[in-house]
C-alpha atoms as a PDB file:
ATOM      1  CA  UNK A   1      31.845 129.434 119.974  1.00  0.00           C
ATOM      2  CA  UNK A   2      30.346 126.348 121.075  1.00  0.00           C
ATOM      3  CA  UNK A   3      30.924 122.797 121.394  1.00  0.00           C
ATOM      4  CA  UNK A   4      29.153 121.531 118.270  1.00  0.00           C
ATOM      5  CA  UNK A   5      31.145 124.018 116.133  1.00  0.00           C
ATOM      6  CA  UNK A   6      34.326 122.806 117.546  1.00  0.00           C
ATOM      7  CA  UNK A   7      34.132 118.939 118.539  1.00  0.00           C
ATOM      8  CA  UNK A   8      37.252 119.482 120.510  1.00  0.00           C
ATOM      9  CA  UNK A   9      35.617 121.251 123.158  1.00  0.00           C
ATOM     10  CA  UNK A  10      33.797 119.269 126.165  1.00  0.00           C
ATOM     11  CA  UNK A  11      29.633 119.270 126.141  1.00  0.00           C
ATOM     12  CA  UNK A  12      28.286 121.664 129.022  1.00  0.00           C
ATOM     13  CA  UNK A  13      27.030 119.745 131.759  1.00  0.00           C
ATOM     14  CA  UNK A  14      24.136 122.222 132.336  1.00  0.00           C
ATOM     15  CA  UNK A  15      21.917 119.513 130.105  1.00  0.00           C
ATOM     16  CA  UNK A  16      22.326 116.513 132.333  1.00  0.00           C
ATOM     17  CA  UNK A  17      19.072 117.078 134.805  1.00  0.00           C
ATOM     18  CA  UNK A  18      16.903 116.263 131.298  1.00  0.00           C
ATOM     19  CA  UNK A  19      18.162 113.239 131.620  1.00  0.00           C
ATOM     20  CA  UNK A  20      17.841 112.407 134.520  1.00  0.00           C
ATOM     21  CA  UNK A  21      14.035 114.215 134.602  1.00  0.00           C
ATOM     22  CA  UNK A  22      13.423 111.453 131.538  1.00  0.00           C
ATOM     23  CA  UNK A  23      14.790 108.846 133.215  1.00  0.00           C
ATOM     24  CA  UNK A  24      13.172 109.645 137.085  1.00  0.00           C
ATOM     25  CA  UNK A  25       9.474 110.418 134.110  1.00  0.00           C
ATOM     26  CA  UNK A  26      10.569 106.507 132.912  1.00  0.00           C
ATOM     27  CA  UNK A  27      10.780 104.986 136.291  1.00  0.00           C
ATOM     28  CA  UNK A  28       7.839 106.669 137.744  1.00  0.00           C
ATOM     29  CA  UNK A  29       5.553 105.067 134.270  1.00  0.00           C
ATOM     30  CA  UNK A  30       7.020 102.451 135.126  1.00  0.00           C
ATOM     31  CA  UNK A  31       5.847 102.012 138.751  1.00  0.00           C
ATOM     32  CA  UNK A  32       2.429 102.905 138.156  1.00  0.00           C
ATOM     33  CA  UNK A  33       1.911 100.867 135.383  1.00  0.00           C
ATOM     34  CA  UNK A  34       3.171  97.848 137.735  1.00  0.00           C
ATOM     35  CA  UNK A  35       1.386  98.989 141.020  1.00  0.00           C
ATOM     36  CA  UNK A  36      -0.945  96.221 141.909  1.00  0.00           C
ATOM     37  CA  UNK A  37      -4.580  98.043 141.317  1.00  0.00           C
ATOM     38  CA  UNK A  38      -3.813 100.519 139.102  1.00  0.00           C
ATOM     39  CA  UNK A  39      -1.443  99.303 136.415  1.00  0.00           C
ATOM     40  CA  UNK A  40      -1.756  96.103 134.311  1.00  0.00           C
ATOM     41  CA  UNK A  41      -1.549  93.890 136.882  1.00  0.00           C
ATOM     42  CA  UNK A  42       1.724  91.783 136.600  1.00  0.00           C
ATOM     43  CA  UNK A  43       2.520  89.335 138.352  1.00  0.00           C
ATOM     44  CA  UNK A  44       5.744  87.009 139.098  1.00  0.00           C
ATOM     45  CA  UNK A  45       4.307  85.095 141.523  1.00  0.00           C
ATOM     46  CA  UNK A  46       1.784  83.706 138.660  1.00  0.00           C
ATOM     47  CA  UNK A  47       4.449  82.963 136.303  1.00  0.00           C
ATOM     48  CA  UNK A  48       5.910  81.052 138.598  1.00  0.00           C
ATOM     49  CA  UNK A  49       2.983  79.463 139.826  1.00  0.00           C
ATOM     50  CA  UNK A  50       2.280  78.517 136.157  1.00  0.00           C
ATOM     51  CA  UNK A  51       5.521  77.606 134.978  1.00  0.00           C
ATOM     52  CA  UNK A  52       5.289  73.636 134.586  1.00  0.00           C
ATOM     53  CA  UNK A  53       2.392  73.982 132.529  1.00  0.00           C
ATOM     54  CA  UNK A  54       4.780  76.717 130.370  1.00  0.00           C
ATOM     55  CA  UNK A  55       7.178  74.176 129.878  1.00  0.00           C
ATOM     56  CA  UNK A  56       5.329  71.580 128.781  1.00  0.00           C
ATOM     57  CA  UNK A  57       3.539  73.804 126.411  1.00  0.00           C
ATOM     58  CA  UNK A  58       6.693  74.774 125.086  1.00  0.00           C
ATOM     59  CA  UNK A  59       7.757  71.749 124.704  1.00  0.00           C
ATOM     60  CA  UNK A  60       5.099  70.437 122.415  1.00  0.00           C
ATOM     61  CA  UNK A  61       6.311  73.628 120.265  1.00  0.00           C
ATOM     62  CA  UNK A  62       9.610  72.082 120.456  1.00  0.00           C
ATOM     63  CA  UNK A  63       8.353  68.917 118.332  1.00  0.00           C
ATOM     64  CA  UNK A  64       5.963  69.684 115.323  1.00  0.00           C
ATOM     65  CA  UNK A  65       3.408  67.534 114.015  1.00  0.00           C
ATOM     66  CA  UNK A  66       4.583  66.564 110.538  1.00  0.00           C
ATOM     67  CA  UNK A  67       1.751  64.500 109.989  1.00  0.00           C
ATOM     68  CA  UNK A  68       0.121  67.613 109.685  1.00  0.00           C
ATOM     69  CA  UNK A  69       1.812  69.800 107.105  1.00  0.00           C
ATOM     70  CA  UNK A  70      -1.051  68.536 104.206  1.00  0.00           C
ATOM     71  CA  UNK A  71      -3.918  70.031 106.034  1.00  0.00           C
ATOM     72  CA  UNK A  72      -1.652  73.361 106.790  1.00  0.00           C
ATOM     73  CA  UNK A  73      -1.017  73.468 102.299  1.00  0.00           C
ATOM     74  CA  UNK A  74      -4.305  74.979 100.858  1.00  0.00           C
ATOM     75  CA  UNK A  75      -4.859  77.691 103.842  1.00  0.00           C
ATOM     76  CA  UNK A  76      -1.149  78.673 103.806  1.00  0.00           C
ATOM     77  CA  UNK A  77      -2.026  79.304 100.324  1.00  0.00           C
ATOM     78  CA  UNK A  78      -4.755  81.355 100.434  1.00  0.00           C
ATOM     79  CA  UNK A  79      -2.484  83.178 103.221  1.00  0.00           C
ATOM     80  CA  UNK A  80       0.050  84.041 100.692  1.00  0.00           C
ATOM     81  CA  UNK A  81      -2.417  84.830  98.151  1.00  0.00           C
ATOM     82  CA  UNK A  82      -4.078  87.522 100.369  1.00  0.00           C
ATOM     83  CA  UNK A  83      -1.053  88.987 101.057  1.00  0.00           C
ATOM     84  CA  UNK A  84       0.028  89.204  97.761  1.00  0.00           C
ATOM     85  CA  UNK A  85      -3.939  90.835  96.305  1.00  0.00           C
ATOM     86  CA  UNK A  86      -3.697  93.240  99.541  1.00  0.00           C
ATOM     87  CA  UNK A  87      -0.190  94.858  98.428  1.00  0.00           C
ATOM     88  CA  UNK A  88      -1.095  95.249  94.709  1.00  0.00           C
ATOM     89  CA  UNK A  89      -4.410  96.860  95.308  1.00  0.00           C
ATOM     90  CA  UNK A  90      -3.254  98.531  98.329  1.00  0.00           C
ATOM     91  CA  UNK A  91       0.145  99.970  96.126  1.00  0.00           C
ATOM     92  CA  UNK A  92      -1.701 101.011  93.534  1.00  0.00           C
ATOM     93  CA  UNK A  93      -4.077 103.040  95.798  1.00  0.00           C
ATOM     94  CA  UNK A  94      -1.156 104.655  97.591  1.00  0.00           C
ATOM     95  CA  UNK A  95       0.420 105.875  94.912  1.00  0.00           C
ATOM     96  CA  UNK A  96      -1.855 108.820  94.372  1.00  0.00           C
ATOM     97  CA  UNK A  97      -2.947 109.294  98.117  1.00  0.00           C
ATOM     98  CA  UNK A  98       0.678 109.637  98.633  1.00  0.00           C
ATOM     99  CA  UNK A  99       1.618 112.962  96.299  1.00  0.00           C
ATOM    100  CA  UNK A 100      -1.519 113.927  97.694  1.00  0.00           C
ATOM    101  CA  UNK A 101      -0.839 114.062 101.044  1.00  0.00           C
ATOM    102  CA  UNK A 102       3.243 115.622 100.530  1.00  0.00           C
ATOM    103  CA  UNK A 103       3.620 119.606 100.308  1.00  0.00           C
ATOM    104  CA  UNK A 104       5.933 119.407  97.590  1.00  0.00           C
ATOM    105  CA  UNK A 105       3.803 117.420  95.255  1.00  0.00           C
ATOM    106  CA  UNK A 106       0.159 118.871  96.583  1.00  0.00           C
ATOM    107  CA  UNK A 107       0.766 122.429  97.491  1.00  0.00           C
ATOM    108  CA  UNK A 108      -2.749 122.788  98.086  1.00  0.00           C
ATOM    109  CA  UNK A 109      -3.455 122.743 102.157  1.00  0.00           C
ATOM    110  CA  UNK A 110      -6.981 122.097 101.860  1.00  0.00           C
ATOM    111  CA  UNK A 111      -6.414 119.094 100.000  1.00  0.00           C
ATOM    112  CA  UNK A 112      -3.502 117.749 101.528  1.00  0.00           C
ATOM    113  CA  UNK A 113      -5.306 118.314 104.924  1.00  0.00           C
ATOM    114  CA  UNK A 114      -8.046 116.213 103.678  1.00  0.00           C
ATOM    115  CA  UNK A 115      -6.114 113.798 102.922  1.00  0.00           C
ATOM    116  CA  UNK A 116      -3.773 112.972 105.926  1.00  0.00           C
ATOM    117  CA  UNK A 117      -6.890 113.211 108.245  1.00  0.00           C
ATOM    118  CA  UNK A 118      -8.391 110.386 106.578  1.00  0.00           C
ATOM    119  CA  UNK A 119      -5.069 108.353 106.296  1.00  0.00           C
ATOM    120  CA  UNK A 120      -4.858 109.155 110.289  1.00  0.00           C
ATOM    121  CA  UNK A 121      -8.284 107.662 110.554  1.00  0.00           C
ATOM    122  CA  UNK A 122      -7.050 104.878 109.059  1.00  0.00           C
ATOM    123  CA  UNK A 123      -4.559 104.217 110.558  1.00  0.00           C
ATOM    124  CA  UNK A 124      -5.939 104.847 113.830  1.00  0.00           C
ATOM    125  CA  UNK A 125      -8.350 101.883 113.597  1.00  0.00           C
ATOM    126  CA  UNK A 126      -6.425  98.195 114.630  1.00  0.00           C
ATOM    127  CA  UNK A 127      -6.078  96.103 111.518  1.00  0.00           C
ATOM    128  CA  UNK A 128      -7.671  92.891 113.788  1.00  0.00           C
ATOM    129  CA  UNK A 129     -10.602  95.381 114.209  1.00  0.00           C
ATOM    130  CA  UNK A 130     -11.212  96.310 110.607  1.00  0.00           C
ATOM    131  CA  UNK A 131     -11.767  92.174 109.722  1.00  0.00           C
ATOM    132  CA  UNK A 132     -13.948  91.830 112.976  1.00  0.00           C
ATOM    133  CA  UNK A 133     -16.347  94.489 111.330  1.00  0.00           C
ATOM    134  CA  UNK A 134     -15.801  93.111 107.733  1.00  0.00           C
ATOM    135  CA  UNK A 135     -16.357  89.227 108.612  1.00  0.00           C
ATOM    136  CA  UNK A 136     -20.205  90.152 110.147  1.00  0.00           C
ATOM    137  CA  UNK A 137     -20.411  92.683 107.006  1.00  0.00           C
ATOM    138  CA  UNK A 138     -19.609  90.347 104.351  1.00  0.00           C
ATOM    139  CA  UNK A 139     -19.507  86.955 105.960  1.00  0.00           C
ATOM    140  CA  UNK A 140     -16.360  84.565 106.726  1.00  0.00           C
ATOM    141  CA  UNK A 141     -13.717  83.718 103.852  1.00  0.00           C
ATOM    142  CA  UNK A 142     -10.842  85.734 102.539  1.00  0.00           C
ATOM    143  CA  UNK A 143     -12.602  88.945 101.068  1.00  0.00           C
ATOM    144  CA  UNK A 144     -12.749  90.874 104.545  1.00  0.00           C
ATOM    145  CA  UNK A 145      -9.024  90.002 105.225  1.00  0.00           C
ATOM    146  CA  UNK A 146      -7.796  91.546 101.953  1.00  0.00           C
ATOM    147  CA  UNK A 147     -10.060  94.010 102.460  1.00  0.00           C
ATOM    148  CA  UNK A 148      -8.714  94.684 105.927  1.00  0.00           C
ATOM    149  CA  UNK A 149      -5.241  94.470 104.679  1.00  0.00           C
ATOM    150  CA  UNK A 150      -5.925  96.663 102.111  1.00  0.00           C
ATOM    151  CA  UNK A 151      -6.838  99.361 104.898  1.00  0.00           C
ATOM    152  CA  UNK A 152      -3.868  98.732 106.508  1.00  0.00           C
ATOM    153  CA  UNK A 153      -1.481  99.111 103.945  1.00  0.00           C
ATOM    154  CA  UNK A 154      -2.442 102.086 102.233  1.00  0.00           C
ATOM    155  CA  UNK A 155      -2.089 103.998 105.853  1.00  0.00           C
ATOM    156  CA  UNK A 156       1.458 102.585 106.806  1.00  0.00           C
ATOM    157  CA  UNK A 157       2.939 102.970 102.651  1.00  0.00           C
ATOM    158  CA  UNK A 158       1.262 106.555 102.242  1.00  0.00           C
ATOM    159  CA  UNK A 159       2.483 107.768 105.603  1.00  0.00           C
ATOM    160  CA  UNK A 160       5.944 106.396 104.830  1.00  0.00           C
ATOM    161  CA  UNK A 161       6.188 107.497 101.359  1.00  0.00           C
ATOM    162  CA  UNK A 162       4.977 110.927 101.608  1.00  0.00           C
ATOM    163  CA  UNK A 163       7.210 112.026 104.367  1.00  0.00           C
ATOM    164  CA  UNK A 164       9.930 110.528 101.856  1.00  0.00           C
ATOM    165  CA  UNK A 165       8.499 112.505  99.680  1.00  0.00           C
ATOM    166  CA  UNK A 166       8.580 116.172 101.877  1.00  0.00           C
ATOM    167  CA  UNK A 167      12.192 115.320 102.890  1.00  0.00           C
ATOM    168  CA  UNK A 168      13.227 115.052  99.311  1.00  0.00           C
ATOM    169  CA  UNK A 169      15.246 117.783  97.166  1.00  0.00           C
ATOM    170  CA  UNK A 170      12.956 120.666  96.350  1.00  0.00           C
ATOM    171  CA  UNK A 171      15.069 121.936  93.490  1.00  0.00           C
ATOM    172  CA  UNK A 172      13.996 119.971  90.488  1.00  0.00           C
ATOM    173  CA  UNK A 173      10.290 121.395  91.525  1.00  0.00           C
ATOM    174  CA  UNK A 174      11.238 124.761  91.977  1.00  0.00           C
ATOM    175  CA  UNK A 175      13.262 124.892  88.565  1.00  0.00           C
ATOM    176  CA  UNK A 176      10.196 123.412  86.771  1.00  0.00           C
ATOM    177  CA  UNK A 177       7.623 125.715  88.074  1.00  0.00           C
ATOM    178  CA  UNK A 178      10.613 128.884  87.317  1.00  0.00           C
ATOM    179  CA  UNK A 179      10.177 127.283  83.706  1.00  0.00           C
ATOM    180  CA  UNK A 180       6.256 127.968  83.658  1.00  0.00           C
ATOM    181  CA  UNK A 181       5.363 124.262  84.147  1.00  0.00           C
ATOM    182  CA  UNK A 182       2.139 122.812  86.089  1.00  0.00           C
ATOM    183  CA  UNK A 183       1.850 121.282  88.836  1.00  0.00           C
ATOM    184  CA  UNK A 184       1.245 118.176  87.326  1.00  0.00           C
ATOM    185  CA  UNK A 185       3.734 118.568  84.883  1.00  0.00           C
ATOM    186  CA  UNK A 186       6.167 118.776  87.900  1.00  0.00           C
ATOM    187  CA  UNK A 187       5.253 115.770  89.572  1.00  0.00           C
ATOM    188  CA  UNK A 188       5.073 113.601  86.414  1.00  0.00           C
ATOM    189  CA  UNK A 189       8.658 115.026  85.073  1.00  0.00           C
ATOM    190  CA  UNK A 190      10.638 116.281  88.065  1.00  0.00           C
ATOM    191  CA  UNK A 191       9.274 114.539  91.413  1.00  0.00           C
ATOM    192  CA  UNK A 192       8.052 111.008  90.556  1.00  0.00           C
ATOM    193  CA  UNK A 193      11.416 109.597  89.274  1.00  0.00           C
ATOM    194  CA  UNK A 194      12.358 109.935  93.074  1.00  0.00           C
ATOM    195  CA  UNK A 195       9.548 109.016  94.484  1.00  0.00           C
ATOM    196  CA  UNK A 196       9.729 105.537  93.059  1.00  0.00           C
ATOM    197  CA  UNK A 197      12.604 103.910  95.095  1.00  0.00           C
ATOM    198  CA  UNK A 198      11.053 104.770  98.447  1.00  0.00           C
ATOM    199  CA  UNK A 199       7.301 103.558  97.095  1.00  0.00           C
ATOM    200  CA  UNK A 200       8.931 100.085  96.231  1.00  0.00           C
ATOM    201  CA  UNK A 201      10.523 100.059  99.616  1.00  0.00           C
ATOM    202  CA  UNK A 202       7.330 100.208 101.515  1.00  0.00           C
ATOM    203  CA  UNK A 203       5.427  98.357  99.410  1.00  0.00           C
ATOM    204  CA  UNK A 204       7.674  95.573 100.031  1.00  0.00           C
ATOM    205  CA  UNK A 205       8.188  96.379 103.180  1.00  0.00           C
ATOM    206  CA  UNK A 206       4.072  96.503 103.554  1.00  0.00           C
ATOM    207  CA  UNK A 207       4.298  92.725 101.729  1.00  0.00           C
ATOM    208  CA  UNK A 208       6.457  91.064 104.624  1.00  0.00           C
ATOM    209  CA  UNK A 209       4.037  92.963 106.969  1.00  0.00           C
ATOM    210  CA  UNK A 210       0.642  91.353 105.085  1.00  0.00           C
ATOM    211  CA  UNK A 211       1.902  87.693 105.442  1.00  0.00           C
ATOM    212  CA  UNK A 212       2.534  87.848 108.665  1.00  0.00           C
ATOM    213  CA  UNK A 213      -0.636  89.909 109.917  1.00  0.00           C
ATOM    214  CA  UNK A 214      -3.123  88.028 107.403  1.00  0.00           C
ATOM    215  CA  UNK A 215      -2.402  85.085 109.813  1.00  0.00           C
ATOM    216  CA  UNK A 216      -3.985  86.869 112.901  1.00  0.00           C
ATOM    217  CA  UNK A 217      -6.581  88.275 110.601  1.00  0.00           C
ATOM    218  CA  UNK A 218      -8.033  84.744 110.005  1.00  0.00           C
ATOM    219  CA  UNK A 219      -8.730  84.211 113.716  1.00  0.00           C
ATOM    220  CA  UNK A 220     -11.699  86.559 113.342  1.00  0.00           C
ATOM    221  CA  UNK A 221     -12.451  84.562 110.487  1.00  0.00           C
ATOM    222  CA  UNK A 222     -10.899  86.673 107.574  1.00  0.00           C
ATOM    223  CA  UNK A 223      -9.200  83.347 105.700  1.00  0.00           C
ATOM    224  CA  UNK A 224      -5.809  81.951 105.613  1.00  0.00           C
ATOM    225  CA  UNK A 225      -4.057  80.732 108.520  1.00  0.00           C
ATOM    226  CA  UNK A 226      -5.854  81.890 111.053  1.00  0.00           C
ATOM    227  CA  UNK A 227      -8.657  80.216 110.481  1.00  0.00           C
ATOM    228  CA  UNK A 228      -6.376  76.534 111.156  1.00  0.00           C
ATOM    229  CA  UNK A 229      -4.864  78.202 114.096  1.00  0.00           C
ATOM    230  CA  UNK A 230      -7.379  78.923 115.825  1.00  0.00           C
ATOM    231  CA  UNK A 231      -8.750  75.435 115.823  1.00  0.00           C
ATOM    232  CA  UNK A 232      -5.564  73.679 116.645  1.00  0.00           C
ATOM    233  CA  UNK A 233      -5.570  76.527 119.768  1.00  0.00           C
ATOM    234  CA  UNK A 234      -8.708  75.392 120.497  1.00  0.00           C
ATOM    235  CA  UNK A 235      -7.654  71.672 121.281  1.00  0.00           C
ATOM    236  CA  UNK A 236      -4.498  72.678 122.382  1.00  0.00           C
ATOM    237  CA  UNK A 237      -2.543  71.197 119.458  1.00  0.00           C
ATOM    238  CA  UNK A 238       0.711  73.198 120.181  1.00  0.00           C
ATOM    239  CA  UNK A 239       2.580  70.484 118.010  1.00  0.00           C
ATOM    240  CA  UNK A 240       0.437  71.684 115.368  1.00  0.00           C
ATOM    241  CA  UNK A 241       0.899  74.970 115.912  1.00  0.00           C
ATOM    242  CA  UNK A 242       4.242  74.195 115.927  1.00  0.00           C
ATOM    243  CA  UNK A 243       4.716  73.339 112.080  1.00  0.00           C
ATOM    244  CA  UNK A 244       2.433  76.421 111.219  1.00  0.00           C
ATOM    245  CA  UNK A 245       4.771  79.049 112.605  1.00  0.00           C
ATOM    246  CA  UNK A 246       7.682  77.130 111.593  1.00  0.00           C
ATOM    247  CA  UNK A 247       5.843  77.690 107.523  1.00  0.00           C
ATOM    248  CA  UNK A 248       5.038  81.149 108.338  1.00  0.00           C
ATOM    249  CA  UNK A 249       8.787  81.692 109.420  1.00  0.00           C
ATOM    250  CA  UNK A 250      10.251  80.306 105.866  1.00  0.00           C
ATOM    251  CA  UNK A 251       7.488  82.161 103.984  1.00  0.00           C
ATOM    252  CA  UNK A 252       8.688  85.457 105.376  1.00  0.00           C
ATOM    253  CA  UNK A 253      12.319  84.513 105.306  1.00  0.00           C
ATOM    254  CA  UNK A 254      11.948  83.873 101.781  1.00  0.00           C
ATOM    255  CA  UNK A 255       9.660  86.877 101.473  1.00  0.00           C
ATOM    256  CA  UNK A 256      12.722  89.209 103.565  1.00  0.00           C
ATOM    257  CA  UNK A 257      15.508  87.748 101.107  1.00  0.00           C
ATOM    258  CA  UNK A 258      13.251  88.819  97.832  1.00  0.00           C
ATOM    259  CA  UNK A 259      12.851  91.522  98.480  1.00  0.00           C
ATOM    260  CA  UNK A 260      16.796  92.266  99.525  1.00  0.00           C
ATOM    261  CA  UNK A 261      17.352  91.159  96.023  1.00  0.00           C
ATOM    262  CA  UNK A 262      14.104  93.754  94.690  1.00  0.00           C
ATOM    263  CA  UNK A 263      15.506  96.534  96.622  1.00  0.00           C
ATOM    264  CA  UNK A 264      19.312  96.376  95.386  1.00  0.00           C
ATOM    265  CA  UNK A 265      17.821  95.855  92.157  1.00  0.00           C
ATOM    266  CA  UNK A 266      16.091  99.329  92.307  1.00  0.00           C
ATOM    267  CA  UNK A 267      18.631 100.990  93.627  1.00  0.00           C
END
């Protein structure tokens, strides 16, 4: 008998010093990542040191430039156009990758081993880092940042949709191979009519994710956005920057409610 067989019962208390271990582990991280010479180095007394020239910054955000919204149209553009190249390519890359890196549509180990080591190499390198190497590979523009969001879709939308995937009924597989079918027989008939609904998830989840990072991509000179903030940053044009964030905010709002209207569509 125990308590989570009958709810009525009380919890034992016997559990309580984990958390307070976790919570004195949490404080102590904490310390030593604030400790003056050892940890990160933060600092009240410069906040407050700085803080007139915070609010004035702030409020030059508080007042876009309207004047500038025509120079802010063609590389918002080519933003949005990135984005949208990126999650294609990138969604129809990770739909193979993905069976192949799931047990219940790759049985093999070897292969499936393969497979997520690579995607964990992918996604171990920093997005910002992949266009940094791509821009001095293939020169400025918006090839490396498509290229870089490319990267950085297929490892977020295979990770996502192969655990989906795993944690999926294993019945309509099993029944199909107890009927003498293959294994690709299995995942074309039995497996990928549930796959689907969790793919389109995360590629539209990977989408709303693309507009907004293609916009830090182009500081490193991979196209779109970037490319403007950076030189409005540079003259410290924060009523410039203003109007771009305020785009980039109605771009992914529109982008959020789309894909709402995508998702209960699939479902």
């Amino acid at each position: 008998m125990s308590a989570a067989e009958y709810p009525g019962l009380p919890a034992k208390p016997g559990g309580r010093w984990k958390i307070w271990l976790a919570i004195g582990i949490i404080a102590a991280i904490t310390a030593v990542t604030l400790a003056p010479g050892i940890g990160v180095d933060f600092s009240l007394d410069a906040i407050l040191r700085n803080w007139r020239n915070g609010t004035e910054k702030i409020g030059q955000l508080l007042v876009p430039d309207w004047s500038f919204f025509p120079r802010t149209i063609a590389p918002l553009w080519e933003t949005i156009q990135m984005a949208i190249i990126a999650s294609v390519i990138g969604a129809i890359v990770s739909v193979p990758l993905s069976m192949w890196a799931a047990r219940l549509t790759n049985p093999n180990p070897v292969t499936r081993g393969i497979v997520r080591t690579l995607l964990n190499i992918v996604r171990a390198v920093p997005d910002l880092l992949y266009a940094a190497v791509l821009v001095a590979m293939v020169g400025v523009g918006a090839l490396p940042g498509i290229i870089a969001l490319v990267l950085f879709n297929v490892g977020i939308v295979v990770k996502l949709v192969s655990e989906a995937i795993e944690s999926g009924d294993p019945g309509p597989g099993e029944a199909a191979r107890a009927a003498g079918a293959t294994q690709t027989q299995i995942n074309r008939a039995a497996l990928l009519p549930d796959i689907w609904p969790p793919f389109i998830n995360q590629a539209l989840y990977a989408f709303e994710l693309n507009v907004r990072a293609s916009t830090v991509l182009g500081l490193v000179g991979a196209g779109g956005l970037g490319l403007l903030i950076d030189a409005v940053r540079t003259f410290y044009r924060y009523d410039q920057l203003s109007l771009i964030i305020l785009e980039i905010l109605v771009v992914v709002v529109l982008i959020d409610w789309a894909s709402a209207v995508i998702r209960k569509r699939v479902k």
